[in-house]
PDB file of N, CA and C in Angstrom:
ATOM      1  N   UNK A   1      86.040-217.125 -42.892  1.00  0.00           N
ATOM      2  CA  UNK A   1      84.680-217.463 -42.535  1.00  0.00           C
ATOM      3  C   UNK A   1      83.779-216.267 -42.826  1.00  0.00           C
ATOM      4  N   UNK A   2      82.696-216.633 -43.204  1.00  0.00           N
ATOM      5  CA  UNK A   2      81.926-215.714 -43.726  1.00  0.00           C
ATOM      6  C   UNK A   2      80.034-215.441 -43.032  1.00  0.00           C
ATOM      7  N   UNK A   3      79.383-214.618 -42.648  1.00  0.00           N
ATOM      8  CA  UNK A   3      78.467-214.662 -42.049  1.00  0.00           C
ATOM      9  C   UNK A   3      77.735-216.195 -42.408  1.00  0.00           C
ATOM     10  N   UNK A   4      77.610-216.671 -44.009  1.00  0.00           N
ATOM     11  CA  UNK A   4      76.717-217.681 -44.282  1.00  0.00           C
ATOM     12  C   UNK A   4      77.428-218.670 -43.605  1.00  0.00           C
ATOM     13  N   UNK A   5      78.417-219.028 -43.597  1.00  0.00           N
ATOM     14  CA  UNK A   5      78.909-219.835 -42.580  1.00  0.00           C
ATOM     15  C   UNK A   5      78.996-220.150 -41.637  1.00  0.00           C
ATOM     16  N   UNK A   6      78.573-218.792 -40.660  1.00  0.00           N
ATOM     17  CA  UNK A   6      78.312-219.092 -39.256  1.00  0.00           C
ATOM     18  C   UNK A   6      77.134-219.193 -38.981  1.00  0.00           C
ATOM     19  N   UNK A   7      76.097-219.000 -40.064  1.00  0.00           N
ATOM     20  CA  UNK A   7      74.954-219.917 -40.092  1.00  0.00           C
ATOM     21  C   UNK A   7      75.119-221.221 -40.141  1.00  0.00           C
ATOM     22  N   UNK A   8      75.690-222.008 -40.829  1.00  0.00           N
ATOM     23  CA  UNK A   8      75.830-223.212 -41.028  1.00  0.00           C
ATOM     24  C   UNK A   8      76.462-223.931 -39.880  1.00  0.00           C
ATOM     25  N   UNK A   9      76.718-223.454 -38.741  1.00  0.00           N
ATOM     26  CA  UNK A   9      77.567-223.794 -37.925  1.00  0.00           C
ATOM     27  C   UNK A   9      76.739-223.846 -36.399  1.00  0.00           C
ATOM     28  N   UNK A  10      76.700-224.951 -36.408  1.00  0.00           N
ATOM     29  CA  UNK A  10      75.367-224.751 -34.738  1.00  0.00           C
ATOM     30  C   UNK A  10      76.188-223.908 -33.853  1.00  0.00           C
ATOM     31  N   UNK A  11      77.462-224.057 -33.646  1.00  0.00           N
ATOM     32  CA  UNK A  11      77.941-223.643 -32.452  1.00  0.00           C
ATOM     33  C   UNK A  11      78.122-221.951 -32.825  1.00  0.00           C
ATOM     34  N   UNK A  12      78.460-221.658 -33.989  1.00  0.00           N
ATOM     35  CA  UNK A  12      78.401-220.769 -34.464  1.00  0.00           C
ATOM     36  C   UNK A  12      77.577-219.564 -34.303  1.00  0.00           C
ATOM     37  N   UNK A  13      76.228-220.362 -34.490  1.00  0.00           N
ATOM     38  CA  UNK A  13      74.901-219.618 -34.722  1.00  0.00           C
ATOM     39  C   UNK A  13      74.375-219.510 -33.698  1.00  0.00           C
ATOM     40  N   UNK A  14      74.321-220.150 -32.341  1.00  0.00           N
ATOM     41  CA  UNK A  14      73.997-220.289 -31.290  1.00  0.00           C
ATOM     42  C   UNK A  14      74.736-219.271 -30.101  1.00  0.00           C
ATOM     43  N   UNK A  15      76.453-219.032 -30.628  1.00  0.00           N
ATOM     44  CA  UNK A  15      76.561-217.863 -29.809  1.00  0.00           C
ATOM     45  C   UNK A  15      76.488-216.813 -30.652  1.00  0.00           C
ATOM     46  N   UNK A  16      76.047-216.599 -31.865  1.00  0.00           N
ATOM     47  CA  UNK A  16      75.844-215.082 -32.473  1.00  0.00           C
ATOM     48  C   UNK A  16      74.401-215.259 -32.204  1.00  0.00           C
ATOM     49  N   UNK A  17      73.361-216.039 -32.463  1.00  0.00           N
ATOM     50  CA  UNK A  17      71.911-215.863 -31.640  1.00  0.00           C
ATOM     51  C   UNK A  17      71.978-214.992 -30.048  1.00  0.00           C
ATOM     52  N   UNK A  18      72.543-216.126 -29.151  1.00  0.00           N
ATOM     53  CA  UNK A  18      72.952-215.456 -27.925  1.00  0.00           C
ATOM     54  C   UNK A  18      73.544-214.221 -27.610  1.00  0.00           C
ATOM     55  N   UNK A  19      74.295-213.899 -28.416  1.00  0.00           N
ATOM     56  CA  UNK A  19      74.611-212.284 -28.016  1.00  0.00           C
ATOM     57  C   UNK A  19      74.135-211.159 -28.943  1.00  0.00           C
ATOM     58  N   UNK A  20      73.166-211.807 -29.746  1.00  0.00           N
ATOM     59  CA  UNK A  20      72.311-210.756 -30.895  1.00  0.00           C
ATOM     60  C   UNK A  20      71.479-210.590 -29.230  1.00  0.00           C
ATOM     61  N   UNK A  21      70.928-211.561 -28.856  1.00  0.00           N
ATOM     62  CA  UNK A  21      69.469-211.145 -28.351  1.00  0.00           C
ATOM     63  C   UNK A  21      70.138-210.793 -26.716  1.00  0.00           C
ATOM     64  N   UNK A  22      71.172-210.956 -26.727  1.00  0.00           N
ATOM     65  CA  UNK A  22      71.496-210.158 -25.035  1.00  0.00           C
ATOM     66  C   UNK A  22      72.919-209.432 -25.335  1.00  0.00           C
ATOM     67  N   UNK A  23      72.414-208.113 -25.917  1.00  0.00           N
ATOM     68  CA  UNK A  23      73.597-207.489 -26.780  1.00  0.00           C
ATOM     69  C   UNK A  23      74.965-206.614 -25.770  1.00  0.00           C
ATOM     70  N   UNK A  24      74.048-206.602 -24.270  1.00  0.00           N
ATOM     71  CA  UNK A  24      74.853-206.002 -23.641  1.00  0.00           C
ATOM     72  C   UNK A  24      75.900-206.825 -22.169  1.00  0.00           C
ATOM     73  N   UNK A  25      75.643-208.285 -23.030  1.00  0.00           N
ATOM     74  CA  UNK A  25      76.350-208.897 -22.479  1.00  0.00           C
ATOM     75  C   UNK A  25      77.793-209.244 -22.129  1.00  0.00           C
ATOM     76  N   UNK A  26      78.834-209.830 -21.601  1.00  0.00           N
ATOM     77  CA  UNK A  26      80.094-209.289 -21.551  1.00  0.00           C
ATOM     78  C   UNK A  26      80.086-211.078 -20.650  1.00  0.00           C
ATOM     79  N   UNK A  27      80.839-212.061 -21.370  1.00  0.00           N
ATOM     80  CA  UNK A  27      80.763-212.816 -20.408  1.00  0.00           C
ATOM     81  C   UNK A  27      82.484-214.003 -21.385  1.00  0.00           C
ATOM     82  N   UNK A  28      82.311-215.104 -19.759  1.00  0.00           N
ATOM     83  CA  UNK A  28      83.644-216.246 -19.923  1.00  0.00           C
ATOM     84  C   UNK A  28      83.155-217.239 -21.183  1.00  0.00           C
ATOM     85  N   UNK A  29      84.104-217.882 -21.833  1.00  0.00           N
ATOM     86  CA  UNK A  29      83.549-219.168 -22.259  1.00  0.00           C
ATOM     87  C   UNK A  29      82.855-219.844 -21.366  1.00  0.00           C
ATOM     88  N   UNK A  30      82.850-220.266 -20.591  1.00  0.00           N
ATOM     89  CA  UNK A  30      83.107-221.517 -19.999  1.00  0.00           C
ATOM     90  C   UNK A  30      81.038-220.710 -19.774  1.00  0.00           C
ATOM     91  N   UNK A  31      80.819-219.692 -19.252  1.00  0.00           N
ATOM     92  CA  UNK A  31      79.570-218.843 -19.228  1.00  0.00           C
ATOM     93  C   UNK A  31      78.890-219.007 -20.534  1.00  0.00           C
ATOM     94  N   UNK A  32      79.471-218.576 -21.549  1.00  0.00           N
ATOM     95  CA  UNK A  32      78.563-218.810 -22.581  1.00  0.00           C
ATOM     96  C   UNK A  32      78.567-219.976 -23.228  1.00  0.00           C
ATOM     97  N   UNK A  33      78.974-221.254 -22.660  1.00  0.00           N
ATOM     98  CA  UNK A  33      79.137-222.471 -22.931  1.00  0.00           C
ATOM     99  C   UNK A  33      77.813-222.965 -22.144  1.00  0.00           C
ATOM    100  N   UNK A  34      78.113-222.735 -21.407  1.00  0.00           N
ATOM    101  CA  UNK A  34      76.641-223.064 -20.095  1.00  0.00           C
ATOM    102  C   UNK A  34      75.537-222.546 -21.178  1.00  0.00           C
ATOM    103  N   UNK A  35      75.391-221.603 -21.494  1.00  0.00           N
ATOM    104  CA  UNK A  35      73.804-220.597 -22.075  1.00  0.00           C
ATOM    105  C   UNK A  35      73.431-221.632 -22.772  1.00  0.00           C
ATOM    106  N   UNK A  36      74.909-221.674 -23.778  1.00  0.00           N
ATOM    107  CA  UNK A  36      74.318-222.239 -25.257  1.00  0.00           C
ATOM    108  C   UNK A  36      74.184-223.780 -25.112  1.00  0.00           C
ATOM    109  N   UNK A  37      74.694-224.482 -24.579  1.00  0.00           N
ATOM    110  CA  UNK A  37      74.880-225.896 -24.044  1.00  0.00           C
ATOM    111  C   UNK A  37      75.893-226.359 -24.347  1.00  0.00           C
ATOM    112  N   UNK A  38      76.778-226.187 -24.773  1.00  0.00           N
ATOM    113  CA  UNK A  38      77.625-226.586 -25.578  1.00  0.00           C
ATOM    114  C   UNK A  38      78.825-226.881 -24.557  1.00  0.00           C
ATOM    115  N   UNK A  39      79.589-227.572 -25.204  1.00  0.00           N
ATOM    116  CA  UNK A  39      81.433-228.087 -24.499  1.00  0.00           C
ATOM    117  C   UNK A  39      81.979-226.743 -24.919  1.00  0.00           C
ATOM    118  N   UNK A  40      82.783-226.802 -23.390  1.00  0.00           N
ATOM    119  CA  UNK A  40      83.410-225.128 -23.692  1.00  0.00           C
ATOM    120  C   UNK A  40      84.769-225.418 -24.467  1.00  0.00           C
ATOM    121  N   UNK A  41      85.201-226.331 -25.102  1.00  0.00           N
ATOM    122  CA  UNK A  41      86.802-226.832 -26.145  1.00  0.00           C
ATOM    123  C   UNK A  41      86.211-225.988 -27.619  1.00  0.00           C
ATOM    124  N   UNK A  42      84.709-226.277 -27.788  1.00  0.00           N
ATOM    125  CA  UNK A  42      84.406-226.034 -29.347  1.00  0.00           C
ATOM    126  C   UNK A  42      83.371-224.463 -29.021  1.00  0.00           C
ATOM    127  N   UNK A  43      83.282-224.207 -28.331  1.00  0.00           N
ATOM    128  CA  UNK A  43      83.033-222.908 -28.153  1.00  0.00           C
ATOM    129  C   UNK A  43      84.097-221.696 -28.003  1.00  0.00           C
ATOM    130  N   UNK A  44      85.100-222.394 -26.998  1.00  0.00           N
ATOM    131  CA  UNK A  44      86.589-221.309 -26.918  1.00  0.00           C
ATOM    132  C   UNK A  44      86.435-220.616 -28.609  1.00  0.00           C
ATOM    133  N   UNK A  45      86.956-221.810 -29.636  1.00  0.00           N
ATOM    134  CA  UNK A  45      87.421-221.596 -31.296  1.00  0.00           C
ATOM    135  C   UNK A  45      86.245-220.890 -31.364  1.00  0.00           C
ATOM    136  N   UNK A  46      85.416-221.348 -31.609  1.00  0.00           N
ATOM    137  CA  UNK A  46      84.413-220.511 -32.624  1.00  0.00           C
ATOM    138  C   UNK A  46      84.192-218.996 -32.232  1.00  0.00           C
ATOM    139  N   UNK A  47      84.170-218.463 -30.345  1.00  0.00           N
ATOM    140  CA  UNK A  47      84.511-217.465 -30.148  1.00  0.00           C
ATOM    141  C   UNK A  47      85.355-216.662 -30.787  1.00  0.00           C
ATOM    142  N   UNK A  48      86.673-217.317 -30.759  1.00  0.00           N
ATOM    143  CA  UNK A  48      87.787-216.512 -31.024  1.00  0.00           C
ATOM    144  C   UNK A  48      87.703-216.513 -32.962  1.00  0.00           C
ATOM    145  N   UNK A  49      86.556-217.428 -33.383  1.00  0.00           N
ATOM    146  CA  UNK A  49      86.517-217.037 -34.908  1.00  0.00           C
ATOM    147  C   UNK A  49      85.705-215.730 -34.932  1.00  0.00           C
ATOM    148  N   UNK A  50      84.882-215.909 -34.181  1.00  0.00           N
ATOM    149  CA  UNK A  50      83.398-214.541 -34.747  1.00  0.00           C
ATOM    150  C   UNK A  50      84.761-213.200 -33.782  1.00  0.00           C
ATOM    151  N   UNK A  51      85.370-213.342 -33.138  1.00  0.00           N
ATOM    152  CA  UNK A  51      86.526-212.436 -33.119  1.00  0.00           C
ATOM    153  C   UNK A  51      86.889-211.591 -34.127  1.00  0.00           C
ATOM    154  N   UNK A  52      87.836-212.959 -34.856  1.00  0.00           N
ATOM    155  CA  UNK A  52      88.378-212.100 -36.427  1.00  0.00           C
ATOM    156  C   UNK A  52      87.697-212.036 -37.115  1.00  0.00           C
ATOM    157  N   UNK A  53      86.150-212.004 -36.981  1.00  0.00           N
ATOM    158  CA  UNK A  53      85.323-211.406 -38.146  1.00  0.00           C
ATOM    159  C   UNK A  53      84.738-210.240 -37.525  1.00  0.00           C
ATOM    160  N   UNK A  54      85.110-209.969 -36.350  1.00  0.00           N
ATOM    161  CA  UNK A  54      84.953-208.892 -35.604  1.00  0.00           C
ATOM    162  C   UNK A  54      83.351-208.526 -35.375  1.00  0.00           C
ATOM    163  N   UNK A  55      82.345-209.402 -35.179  1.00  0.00           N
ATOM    164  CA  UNK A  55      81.304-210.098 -34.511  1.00  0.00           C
ATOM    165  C   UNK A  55      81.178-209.948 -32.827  1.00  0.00           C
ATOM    166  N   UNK A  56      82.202-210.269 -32.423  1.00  0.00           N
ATOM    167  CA  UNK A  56      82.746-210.004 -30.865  1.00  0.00           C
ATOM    168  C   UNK A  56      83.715-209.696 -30.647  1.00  0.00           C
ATOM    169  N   UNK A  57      84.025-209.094 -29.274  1.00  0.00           N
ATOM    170  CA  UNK A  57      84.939-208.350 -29.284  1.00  0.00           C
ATOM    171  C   UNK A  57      85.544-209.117 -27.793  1.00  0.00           C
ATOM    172  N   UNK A  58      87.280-209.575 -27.730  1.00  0.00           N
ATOM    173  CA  UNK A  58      87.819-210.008 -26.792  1.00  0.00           C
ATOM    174  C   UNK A  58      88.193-208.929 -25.983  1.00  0.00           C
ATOM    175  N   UNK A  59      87.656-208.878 -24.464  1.00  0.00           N
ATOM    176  CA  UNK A  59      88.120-208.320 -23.180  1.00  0.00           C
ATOM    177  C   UNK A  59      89.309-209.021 -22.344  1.00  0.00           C
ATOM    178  N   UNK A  60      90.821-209.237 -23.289  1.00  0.00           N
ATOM    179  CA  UNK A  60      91.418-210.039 -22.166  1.00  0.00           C
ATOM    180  C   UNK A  60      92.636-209.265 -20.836  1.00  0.00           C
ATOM    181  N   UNK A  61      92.556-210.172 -20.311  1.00  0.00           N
ATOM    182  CA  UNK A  61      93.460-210.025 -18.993  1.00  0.00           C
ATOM    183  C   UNK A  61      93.793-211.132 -18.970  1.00  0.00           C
ATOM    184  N   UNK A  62      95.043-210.411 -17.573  1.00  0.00           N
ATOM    185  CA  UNK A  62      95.595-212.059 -17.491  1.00  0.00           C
ATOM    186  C   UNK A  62      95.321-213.159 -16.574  1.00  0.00           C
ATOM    187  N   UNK A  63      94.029-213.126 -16.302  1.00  0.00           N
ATOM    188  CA  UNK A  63      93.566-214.641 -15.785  1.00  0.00           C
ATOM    189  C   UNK A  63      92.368-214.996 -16.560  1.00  0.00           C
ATOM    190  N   UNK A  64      91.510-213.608 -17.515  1.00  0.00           N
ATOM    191  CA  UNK A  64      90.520-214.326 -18.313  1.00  0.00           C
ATOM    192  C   UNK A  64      90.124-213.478 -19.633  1.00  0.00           C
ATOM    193  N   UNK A  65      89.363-214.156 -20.462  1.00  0.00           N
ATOM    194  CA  UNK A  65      89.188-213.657 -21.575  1.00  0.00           C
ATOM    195  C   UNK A  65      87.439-213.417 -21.223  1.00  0.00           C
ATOM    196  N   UNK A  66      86.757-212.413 -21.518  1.00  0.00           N
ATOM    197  CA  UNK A  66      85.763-212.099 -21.890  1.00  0.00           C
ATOM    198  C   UNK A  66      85.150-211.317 -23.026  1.00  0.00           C
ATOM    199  N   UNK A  67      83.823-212.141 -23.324  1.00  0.00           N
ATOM    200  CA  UNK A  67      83.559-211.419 -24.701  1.00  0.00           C
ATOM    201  C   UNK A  67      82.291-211.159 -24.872  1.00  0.00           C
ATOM    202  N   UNK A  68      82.283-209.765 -25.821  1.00  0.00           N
ATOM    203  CA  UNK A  68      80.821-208.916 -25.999  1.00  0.00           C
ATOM    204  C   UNK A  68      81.061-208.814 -27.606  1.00  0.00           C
ATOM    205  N   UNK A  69      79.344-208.440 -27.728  1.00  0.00           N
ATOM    206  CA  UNK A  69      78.938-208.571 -28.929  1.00  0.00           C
ATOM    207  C   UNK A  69      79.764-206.704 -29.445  1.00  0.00           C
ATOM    208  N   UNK A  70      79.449-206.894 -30.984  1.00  0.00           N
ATOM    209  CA  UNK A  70      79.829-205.879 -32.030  1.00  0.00           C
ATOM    210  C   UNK A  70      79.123-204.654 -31.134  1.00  0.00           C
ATOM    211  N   UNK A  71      80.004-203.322 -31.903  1.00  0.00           N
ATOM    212  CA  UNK A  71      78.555-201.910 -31.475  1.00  0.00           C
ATOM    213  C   UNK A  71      78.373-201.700 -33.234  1.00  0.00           C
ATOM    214  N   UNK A  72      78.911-202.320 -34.175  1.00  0.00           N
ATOM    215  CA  UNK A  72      78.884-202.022 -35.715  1.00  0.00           C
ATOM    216  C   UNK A  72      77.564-201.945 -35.814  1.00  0.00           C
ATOM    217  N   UNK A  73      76.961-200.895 -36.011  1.00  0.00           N
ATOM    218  CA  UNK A  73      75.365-201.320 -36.206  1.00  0.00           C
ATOM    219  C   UNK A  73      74.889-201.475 -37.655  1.00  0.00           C
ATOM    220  N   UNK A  74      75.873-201.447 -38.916  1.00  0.00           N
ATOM    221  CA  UNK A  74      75.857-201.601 -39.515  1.00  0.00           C
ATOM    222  C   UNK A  74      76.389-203.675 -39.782  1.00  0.00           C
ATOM    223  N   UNK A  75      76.816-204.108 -38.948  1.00  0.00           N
ATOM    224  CA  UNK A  75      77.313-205.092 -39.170  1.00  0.00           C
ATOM    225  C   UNK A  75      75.971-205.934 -38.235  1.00  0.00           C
ATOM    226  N   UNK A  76      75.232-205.505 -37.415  1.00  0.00           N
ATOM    227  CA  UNK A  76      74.408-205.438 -36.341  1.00  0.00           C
ATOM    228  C   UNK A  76      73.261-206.211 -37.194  1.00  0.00           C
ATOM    229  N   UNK A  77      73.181-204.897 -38.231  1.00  0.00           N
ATOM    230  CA  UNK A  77      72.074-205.091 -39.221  1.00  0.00           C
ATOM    231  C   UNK A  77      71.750-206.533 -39.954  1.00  0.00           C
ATOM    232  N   UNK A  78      73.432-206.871 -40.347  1.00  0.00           N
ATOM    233  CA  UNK A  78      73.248-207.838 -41.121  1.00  0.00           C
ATOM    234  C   UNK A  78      72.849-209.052 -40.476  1.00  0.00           C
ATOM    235  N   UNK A  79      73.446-209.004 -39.027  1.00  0.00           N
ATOM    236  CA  UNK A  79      73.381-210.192 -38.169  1.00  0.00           C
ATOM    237  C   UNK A  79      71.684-210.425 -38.258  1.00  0.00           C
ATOM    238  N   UNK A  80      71.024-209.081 -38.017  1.00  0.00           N
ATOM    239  CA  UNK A  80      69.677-209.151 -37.395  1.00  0.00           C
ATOM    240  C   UNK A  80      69.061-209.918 -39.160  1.00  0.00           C
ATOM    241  N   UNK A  81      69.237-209.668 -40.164  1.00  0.00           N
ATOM    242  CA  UNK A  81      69.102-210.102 -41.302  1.00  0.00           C
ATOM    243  C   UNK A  81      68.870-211.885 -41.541  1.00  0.00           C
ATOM    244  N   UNK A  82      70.151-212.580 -40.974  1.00  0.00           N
ATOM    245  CA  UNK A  82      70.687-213.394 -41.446  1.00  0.00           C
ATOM    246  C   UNK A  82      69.663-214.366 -40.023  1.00  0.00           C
ATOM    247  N   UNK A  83      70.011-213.903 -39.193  1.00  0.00           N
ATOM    248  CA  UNK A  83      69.025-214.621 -38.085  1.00  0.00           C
ATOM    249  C   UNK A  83      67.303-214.823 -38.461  1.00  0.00           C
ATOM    250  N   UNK A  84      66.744-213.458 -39.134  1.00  0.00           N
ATOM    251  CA  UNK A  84      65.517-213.948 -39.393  1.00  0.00           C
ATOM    252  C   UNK A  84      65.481-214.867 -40.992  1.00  0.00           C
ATOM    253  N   UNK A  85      66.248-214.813 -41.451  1.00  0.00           N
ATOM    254  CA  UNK A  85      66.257-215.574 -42.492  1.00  0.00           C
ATOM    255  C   UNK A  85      65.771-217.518 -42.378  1.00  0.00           C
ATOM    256  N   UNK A  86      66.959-217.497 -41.050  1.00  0.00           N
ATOM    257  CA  UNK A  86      67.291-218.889 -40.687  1.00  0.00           C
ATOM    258  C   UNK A  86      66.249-219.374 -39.709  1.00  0.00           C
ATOM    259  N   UNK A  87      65.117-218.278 -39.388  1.00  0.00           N
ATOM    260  CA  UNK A  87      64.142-219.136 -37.957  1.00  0.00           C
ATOM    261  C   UNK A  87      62.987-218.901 -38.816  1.00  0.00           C
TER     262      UNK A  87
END
């Protein structure tokens, strides 16, 4: 998966929107399912995709997973790029 792709992807774009613009956030699916509106089944995946593109970063333990945005500010950049492109 590739940044243009997670444009193309509501659920996608909606939690890299969400944690572009609240960068020092640290939160559950089931939390950033609520923000974005979304069913937390198709939010879990797409989390754990912007993961391996290393977009966010997993905080797990063993009763929960939490997740915060990149510190790449070079990767930061592009996000901030690709967002004004698309609004």
């Amino acid at each position: 998966m590739t940044l243009a792709d997670v444009a193309r992807s509501k659920i996608h774009y909606k939690i890299l929107s969400f944690f572009h613009e609240n960068q020092a956030s640290l939160d559950s699916p089931k939390g950033i399912a609520t923000w974005i509106r979304e069913e937390r089944t198709p939010v879990k995946k797409a989390l754990e995709d912007l993961v391996k593109m290393e977009i966010l970063v997993a905080h797990r333990s063993s009763s929960m997973t939490g997740y915060s945005y990149t510190t790449d500010q070079k990767l930061i950049k592009q996000i901030q790029r690709l967002l004004e492109k698309k609004r």
